[in-house]
PDB file of N, CA and C in Angstrom:
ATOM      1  N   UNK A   1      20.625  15.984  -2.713  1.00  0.00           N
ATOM      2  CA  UNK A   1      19.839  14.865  -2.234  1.00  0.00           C
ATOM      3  C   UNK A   1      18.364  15.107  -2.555  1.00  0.00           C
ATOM      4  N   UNK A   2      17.603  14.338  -2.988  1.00  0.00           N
ATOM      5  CA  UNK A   2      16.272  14.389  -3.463  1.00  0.00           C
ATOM      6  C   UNK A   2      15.459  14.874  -2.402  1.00  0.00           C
ATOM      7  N   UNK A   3      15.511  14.019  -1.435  1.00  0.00           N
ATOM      8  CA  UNK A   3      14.644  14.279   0.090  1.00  0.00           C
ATOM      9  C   UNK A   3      14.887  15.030   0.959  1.00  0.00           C
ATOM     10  N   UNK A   4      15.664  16.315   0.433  1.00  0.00           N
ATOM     11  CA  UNK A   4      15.971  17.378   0.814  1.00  0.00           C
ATOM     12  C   UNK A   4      16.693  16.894   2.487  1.00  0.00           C
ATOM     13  N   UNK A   5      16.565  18.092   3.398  1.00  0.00           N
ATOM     14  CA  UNK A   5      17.112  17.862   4.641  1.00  0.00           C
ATOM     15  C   UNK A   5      15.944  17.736   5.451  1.00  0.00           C
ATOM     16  N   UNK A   6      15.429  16.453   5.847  1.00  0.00           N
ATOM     17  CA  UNK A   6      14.597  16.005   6.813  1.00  0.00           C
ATOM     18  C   UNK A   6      14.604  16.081   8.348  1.00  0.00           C
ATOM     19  N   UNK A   7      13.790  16.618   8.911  1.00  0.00           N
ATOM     20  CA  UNK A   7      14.197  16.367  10.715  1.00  0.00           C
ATOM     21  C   UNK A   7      13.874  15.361  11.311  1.00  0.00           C
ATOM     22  N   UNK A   8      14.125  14.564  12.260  1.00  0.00           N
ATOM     23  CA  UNK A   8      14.324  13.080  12.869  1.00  0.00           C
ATOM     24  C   UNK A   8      12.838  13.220  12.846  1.00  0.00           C
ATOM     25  N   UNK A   9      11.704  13.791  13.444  1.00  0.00           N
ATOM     26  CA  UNK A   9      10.338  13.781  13.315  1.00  0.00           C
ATOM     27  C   UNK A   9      10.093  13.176  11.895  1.00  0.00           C
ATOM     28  N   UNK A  10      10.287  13.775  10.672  1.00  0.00           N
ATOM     29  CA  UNK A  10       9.824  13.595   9.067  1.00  0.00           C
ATOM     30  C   UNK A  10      10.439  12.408   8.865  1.00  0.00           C
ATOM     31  N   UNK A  11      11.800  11.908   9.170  1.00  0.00           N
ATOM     32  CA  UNK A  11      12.271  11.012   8.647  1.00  0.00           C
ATOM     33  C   UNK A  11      11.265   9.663   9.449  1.00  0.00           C
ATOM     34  N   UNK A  12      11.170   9.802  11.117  1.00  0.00           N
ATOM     35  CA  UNK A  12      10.307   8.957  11.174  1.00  0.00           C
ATOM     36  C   UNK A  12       8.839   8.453  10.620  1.00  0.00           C
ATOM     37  N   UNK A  13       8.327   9.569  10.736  1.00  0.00           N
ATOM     38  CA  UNK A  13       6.855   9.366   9.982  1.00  0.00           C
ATOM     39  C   UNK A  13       7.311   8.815   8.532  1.00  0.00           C
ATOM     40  N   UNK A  14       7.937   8.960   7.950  1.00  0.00           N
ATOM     41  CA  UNK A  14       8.543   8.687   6.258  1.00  0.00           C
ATOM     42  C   UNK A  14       7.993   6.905   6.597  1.00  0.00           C
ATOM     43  N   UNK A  15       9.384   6.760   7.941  1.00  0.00           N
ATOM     44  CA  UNK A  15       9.285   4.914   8.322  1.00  0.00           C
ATOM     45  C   UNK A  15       8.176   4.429   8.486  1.00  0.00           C
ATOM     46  N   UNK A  16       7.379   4.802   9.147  1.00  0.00           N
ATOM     47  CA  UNK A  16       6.063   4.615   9.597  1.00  0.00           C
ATOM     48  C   UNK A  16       5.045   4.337   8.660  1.00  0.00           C
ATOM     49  N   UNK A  17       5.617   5.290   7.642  1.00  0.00           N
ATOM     50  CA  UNK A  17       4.201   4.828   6.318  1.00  0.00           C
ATOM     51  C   UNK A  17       5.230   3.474   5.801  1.00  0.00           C
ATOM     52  N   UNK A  18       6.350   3.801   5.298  1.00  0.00           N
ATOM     53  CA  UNK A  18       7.179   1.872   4.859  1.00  0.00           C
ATOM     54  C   UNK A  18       6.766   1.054   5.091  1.00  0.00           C
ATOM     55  N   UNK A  19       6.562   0.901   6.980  1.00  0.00           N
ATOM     56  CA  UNK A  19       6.846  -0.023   7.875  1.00  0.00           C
ATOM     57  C   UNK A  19       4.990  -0.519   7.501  1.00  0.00           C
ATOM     58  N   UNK A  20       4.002   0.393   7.079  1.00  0.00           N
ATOM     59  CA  UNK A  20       2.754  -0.089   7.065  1.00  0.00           C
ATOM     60  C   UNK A  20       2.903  -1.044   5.611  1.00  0.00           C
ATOM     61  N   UNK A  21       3.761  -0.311   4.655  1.00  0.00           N
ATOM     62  CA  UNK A  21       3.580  -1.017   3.187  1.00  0.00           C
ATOM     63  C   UNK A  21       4.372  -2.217   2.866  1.00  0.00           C
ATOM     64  N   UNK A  22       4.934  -2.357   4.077  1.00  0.00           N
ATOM     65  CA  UNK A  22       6.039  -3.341   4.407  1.00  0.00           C
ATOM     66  C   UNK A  22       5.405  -4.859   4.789  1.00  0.00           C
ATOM     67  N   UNK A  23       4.025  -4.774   4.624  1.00  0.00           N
ATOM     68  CA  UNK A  23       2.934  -6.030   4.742  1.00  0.00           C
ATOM     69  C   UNK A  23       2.589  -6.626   3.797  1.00  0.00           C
ATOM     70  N   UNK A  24       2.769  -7.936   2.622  1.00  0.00           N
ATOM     71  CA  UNK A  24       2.405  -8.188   1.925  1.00  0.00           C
ATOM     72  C   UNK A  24       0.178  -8.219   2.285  1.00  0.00           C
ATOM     73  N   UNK A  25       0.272  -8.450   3.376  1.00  0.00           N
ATOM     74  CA  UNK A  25      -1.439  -8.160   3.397  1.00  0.00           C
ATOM     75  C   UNK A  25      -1.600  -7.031   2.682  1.00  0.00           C
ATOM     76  N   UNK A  26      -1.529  -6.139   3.760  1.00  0.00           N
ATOM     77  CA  UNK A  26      -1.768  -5.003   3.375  1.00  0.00           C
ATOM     78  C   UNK A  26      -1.655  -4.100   2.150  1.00  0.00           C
ATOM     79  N   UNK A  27      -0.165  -4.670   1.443  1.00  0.00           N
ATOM     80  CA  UNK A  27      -0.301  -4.139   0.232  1.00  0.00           C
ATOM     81  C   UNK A  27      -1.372  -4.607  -0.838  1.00  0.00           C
ATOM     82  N   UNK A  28      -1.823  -5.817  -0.484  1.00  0.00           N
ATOM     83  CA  UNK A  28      -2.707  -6.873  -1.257  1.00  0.00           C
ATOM     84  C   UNK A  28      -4.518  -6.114  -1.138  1.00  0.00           C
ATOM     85  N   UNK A  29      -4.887  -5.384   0.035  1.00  0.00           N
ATOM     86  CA  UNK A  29      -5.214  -4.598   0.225  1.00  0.00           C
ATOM     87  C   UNK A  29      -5.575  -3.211  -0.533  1.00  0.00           C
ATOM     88  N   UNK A  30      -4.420  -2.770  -0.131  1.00  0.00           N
ATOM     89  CA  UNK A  30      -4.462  -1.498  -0.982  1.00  0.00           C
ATOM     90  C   UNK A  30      -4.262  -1.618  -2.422  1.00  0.00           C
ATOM     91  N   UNK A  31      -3.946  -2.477  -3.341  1.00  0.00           N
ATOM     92  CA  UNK A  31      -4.210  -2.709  -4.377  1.00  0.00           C
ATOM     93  C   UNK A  31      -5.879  -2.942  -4.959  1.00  0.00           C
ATOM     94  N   UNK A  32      -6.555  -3.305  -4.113  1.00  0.00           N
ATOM     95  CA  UNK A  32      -7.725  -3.595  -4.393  1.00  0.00           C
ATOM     96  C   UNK A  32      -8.523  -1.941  -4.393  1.00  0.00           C
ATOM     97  N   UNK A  33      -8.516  -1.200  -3.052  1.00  0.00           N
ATOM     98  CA  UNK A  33      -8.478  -0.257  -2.481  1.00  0.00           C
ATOM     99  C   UNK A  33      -8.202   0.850  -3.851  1.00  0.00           C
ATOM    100  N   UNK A  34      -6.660   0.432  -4.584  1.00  0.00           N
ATOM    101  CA  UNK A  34      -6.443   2.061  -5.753  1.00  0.00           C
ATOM    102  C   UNK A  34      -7.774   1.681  -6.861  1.00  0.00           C
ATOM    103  N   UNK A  35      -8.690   0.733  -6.552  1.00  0.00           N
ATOM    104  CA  UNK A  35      -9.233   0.186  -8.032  1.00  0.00           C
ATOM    105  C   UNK A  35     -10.592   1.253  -7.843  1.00  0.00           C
ATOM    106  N   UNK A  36     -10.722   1.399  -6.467  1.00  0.00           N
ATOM    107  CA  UNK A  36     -11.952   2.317  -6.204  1.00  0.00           C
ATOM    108  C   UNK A  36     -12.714   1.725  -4.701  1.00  0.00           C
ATOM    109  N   UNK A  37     -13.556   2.363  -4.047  1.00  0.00           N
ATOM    110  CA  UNK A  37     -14.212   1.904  -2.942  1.00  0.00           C
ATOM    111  C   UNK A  37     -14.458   0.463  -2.561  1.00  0.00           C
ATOM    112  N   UNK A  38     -14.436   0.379  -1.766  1.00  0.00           N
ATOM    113  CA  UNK A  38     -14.412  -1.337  -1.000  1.00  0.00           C
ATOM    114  C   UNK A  38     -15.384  -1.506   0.646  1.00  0.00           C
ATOM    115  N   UNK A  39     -15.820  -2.126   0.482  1.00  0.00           N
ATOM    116  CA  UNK A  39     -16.281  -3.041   2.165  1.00  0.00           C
ATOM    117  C   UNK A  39     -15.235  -3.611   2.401  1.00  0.00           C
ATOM    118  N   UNK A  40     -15.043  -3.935   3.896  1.00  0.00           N
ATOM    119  CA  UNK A  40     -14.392  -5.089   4.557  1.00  0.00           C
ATOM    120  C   UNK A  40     -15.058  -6.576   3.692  1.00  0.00           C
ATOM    121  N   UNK A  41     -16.346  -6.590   3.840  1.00  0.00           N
ATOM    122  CA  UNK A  41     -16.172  -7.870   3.362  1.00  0.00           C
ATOM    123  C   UNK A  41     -15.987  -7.605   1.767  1.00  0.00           C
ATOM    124  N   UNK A  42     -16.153  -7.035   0.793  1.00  0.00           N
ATOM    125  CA  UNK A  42     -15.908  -7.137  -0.110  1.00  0.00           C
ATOM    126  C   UNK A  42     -14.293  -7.234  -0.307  1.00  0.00           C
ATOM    127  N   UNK A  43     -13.402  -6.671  -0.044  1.00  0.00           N
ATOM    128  CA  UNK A  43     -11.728  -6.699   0.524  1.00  0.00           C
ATOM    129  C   UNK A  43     -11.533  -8.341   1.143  1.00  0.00           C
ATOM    130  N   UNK A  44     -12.419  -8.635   1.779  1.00  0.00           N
ATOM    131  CA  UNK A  44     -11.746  -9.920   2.465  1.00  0.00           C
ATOM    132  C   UNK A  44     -12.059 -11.241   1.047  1.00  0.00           C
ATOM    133  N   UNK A  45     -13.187 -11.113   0.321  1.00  0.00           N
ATOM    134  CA  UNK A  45     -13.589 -11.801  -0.956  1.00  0.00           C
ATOM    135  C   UNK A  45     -12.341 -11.663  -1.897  1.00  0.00           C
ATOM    136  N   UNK A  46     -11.946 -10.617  -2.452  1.00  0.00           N
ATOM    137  CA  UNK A  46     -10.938 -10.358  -3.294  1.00  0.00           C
ATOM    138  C   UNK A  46      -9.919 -10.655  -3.126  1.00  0.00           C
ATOM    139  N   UNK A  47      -9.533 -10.708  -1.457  1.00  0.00           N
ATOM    140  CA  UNK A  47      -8.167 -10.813  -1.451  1.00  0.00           C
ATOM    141  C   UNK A  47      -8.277 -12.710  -0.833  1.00  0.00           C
ATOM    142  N   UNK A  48      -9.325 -12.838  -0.279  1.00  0.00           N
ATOM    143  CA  UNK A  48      -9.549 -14.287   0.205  1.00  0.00           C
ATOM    144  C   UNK A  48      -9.028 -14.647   1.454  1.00  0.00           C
ATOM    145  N   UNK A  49      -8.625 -13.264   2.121  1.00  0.00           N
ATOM    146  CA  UNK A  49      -8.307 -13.009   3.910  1.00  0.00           C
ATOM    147  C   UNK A  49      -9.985 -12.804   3.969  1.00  0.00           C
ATOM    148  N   UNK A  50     -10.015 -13.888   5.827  1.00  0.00           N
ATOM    149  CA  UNK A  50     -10.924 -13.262   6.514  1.00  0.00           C
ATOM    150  C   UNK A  50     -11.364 -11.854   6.928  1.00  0.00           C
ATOM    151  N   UNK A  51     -12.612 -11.721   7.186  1.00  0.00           N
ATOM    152  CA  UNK A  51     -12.714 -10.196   7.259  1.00  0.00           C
ATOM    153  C   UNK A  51     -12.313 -10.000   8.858  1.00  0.00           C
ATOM    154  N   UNK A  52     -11.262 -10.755   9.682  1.00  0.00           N
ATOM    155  CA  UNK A  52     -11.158  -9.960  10.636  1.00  0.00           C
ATOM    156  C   UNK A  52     -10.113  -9.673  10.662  1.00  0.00           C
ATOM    157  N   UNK A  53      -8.886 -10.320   9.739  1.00  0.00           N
ATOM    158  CA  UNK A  53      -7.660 -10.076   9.092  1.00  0.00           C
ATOM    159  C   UNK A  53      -7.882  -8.765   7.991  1.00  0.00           C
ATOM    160  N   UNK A  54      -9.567  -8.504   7.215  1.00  0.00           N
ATOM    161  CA  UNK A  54      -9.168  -7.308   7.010  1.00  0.00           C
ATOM    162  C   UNK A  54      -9.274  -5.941   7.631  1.00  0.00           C
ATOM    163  N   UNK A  55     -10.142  -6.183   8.390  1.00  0.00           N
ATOM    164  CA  UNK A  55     -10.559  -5.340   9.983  1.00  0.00           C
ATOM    165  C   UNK A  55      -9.109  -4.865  10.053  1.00  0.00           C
ATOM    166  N   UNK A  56      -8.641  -5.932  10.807  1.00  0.00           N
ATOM    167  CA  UNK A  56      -7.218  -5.458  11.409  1.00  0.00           C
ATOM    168  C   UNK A  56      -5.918  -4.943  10.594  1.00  0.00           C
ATOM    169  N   UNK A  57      -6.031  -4.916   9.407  1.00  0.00           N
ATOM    170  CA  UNK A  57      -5.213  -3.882   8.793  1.00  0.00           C
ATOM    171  C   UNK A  57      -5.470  -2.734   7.810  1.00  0.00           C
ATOM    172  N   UNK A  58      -7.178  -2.771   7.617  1.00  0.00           N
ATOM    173  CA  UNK A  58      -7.462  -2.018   7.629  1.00  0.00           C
ATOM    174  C   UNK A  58      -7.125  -0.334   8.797  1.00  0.00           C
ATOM    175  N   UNK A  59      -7.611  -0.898  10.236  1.00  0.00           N
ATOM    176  CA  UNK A  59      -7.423  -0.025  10.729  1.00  0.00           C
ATOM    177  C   UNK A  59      -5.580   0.399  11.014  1.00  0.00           C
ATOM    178  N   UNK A  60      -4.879  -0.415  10.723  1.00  0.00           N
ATOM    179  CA  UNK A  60      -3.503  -0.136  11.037  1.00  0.00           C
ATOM    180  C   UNK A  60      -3.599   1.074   9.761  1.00  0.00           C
ATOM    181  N   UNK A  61      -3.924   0.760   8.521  1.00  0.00           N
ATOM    182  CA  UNK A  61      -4.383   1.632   7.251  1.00  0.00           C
ATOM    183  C   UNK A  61      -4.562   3.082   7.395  1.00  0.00           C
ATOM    184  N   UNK A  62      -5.511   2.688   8.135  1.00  0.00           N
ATOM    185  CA  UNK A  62      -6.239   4.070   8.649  1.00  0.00           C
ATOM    186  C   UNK A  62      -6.007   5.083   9.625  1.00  0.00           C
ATOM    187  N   UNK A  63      -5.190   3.950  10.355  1.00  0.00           N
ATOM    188  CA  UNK A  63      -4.640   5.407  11.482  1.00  0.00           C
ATOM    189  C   UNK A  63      -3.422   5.692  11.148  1.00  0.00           C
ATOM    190  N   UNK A  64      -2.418   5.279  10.178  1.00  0.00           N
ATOM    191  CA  UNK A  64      -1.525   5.810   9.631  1.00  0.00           C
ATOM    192  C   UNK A  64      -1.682   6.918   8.488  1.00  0.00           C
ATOM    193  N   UNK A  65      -2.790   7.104   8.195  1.00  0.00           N
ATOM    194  CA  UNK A  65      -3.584   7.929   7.244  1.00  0.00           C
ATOM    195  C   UNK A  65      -3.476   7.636   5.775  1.00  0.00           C
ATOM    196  N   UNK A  66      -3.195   6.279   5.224  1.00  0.00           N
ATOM    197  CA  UNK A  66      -3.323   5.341   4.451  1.00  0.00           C
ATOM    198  C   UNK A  66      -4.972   5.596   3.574  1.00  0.00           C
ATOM    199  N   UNK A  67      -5.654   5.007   4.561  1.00  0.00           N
ATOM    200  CA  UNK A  67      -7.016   4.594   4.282  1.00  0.00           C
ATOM    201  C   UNK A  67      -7.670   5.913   4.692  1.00  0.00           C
ATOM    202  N   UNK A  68      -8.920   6.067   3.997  1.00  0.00           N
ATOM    203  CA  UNK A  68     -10.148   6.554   4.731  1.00  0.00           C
ATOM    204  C   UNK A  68     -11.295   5.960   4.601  1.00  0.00           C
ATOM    205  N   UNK A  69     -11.815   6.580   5.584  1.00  0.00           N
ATOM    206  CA  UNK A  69     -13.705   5.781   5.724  1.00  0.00           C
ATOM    207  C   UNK A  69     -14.507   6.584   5.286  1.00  0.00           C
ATOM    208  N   UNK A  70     -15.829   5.883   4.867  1.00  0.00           N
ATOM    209  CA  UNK A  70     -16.957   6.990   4.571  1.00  0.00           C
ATOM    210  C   UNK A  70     -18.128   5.951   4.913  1.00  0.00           C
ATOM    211  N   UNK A  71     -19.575   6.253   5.945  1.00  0.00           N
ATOM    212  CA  UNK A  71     -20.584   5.365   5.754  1.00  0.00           C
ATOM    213  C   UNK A  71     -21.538   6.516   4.540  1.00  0.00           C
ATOM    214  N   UNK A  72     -22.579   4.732   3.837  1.00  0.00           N
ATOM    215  CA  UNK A  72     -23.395   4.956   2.686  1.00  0.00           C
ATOM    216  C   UNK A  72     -24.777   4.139   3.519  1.00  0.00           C
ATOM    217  N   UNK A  73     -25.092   4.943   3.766  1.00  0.00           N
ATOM    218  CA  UNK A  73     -26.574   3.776   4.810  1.00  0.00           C
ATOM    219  C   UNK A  73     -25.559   3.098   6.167  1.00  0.00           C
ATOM    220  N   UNK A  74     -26.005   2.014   5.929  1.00  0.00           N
ATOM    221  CA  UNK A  74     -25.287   0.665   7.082  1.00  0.00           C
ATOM    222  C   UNK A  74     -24.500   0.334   6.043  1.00  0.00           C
ATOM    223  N   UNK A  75     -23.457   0.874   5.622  1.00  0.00           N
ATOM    224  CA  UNK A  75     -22.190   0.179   4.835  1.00  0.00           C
ATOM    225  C   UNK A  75     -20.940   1.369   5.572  1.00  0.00           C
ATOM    226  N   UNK A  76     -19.821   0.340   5.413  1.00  0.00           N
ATOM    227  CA  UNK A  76     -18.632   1.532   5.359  1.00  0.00           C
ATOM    228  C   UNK A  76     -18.283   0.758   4.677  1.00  0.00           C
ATOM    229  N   UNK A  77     -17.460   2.348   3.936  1.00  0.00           N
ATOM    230  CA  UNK A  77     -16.938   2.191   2.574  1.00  0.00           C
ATOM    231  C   UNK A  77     -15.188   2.819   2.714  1.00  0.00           C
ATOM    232  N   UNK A  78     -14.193   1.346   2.343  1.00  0.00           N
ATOM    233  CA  UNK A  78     -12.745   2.147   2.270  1.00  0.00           C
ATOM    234  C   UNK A  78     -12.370   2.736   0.875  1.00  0.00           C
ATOM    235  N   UNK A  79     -11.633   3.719   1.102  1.00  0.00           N
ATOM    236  CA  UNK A  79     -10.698   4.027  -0.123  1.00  0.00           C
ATOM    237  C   UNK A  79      -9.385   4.867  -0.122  1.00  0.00           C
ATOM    238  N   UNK A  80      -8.717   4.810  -0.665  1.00  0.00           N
ATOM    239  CA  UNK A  80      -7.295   4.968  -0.705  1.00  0.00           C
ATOM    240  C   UNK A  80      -7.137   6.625  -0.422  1.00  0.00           C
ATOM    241  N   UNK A  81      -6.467   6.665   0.514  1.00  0.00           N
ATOM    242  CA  UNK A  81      -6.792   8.545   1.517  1.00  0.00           C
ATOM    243  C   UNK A  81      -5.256   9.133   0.488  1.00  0.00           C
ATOM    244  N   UNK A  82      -4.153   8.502   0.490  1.00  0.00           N
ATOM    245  CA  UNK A  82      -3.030   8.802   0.139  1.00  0.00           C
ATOM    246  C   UNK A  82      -2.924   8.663  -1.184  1.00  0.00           C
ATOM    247  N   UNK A  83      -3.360   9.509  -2.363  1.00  0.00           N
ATOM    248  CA  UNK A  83      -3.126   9.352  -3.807  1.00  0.00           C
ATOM    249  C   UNK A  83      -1.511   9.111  -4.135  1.00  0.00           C
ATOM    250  N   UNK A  84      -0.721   9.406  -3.619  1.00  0.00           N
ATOM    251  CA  UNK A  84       0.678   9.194  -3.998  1.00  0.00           C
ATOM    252  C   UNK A  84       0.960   7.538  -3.869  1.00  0.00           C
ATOM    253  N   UNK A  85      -0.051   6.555  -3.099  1.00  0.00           N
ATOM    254  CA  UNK A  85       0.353   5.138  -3.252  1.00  0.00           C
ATOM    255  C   UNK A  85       0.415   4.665  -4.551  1.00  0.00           C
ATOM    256  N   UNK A  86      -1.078   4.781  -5.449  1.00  0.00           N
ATOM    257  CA  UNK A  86      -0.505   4.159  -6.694  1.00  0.00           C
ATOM    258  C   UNK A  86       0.835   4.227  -7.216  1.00  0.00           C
ATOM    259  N   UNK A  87       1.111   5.923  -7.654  1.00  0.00           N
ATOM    260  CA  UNK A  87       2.485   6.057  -8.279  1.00  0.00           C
ATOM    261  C   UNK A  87       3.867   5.721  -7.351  1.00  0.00           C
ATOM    262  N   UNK A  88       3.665   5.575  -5.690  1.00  0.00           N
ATOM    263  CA  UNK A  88       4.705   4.471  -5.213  1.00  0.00           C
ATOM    264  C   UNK A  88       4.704   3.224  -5.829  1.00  0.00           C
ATOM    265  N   UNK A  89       3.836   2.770  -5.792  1.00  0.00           N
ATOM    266  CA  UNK A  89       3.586   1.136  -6.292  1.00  0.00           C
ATOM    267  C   UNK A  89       4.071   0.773  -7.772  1.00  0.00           C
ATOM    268  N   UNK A  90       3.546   1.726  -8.617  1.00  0.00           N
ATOM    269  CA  UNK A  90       4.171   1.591 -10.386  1.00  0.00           C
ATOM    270  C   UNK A  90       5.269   2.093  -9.786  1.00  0.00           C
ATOM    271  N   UNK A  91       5.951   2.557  -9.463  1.00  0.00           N
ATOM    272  CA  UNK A  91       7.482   3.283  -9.469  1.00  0.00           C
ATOM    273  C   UNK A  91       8.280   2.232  -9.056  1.00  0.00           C
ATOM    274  N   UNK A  92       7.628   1.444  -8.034  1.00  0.00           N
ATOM    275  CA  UNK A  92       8.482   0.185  -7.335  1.00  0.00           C
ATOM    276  C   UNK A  92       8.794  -1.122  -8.251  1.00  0.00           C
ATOM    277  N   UNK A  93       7.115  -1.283  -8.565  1.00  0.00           N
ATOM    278  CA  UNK A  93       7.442  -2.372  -9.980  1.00  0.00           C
ATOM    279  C   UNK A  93       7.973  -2.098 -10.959  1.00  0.00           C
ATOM    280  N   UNK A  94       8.075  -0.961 -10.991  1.00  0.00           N
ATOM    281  CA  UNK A  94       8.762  -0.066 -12.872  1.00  0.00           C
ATOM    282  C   UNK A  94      10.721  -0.715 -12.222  1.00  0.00           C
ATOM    283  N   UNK A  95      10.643  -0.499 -11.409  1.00  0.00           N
ATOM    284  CA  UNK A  95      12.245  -0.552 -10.523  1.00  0.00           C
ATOM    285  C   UNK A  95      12.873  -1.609 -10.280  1.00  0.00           C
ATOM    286  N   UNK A  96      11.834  -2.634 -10.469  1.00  0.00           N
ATOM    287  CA  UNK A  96      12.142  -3.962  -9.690  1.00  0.00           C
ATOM    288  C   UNK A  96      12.070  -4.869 -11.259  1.00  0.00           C
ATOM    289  N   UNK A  97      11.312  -4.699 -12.142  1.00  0.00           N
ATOM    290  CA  UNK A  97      11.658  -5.206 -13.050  1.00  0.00           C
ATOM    291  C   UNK A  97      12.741  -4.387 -13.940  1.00  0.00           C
ATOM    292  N   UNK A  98      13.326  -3.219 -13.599  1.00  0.00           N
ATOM    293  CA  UNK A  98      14.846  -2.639 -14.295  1.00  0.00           C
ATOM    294  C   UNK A  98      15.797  -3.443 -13.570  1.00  0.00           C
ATOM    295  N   UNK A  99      15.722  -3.475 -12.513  1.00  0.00           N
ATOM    296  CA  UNK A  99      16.451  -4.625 -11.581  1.00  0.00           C
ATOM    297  C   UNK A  99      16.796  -5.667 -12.084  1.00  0.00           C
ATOM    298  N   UNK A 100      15.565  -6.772 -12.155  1.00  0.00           N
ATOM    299  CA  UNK A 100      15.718  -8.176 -13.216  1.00  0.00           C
ATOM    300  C   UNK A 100      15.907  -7.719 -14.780  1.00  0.00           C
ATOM    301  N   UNK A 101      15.544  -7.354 -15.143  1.00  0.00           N
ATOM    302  CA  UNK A 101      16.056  -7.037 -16.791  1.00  0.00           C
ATOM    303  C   UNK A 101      17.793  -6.830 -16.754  1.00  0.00           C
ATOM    304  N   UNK A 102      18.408  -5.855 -15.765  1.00  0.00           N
ATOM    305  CA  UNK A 102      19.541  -5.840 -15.531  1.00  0.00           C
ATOM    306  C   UNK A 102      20.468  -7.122 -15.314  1.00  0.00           C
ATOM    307  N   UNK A 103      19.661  -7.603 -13.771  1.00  0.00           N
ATOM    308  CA  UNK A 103      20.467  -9.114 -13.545  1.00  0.00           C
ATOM    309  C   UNK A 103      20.608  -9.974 -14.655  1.00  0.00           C
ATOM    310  N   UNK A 104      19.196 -10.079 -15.233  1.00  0.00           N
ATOM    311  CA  UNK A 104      18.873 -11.126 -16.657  1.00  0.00           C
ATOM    312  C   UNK A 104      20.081 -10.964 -17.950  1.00  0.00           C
ATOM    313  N   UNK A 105      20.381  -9.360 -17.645  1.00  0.00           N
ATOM    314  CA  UNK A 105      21.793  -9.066 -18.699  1.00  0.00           C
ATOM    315  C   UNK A 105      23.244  -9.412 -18.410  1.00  0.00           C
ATOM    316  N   UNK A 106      22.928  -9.364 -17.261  1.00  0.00           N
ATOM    317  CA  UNK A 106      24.441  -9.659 -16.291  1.00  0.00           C
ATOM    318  C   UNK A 106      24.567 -11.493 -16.504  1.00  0.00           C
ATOM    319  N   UNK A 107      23.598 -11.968 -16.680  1.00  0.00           N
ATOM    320  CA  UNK A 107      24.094 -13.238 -16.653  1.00  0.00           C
ATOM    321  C   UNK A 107      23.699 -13.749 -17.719  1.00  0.00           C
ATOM    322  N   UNK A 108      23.061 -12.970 -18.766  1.00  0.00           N
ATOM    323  CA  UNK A 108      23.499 -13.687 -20.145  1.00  0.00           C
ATOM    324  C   UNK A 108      24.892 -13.294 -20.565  1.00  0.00           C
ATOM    325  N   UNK A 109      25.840 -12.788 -20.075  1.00  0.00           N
ATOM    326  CA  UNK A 109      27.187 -12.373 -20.388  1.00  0.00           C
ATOM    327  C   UNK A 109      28.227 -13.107 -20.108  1.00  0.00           C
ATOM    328  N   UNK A 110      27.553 -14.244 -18.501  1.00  0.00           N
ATOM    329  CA  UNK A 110      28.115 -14.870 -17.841  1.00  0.00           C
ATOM    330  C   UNK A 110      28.614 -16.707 -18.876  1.00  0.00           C
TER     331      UNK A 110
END
């Protein structure tokens, strides 16, 4: 098994980060987030959520240890705390279009 033998503790925390990426916000978010540093309001511009919609998942972000903060003067600045998200994210789309390329074969056969 890949994920070796997990204890009910690991396997939960495992859920816990899912259950955060499991937000189309949020992933919309952290896409902006792998590109390099961000404001709330700059995040709420890009993605075209209010900034108190990005407030609020930001910090869900952050206390899952997702996100981190840094202030630059009177700015805070987010950026992506967990380097392993990008290569979740290409791994998922790399997966999801083997998926449809597959189905797409299955039913040109049909």
């Amino acid at each position: 098994m890949v994920m070796g033998n997990l204890s009910e503790e690991a396997i939960g925390h495992i859920a816990d980060r899912f259950k955060l990426l499991g937000n189309p916000a949020r992933l919309r978010i952290l896409q902006h987030l792998c590109e390099g540093e961000s404001t709330v309001g700059d995040l709420g511009q890009a993605t075209g959520f209010k900034q108190s919609h990005v407030s609020k998942h930001i910090g869900l972000l952050s206390r899952g240890g997702l996100v981190r903060r840094r202030t630059d003067g009177n700015r805070v600045l987010y950026s992506v705390a967990d380097h392993a998200l990008p290569r979740l994210c290409t791994l998922m789309k790399e997966s999801i279009l083997e998926h449809q390329a597959e189905l797409l074969a299955s039913l040109a056969k049909a």
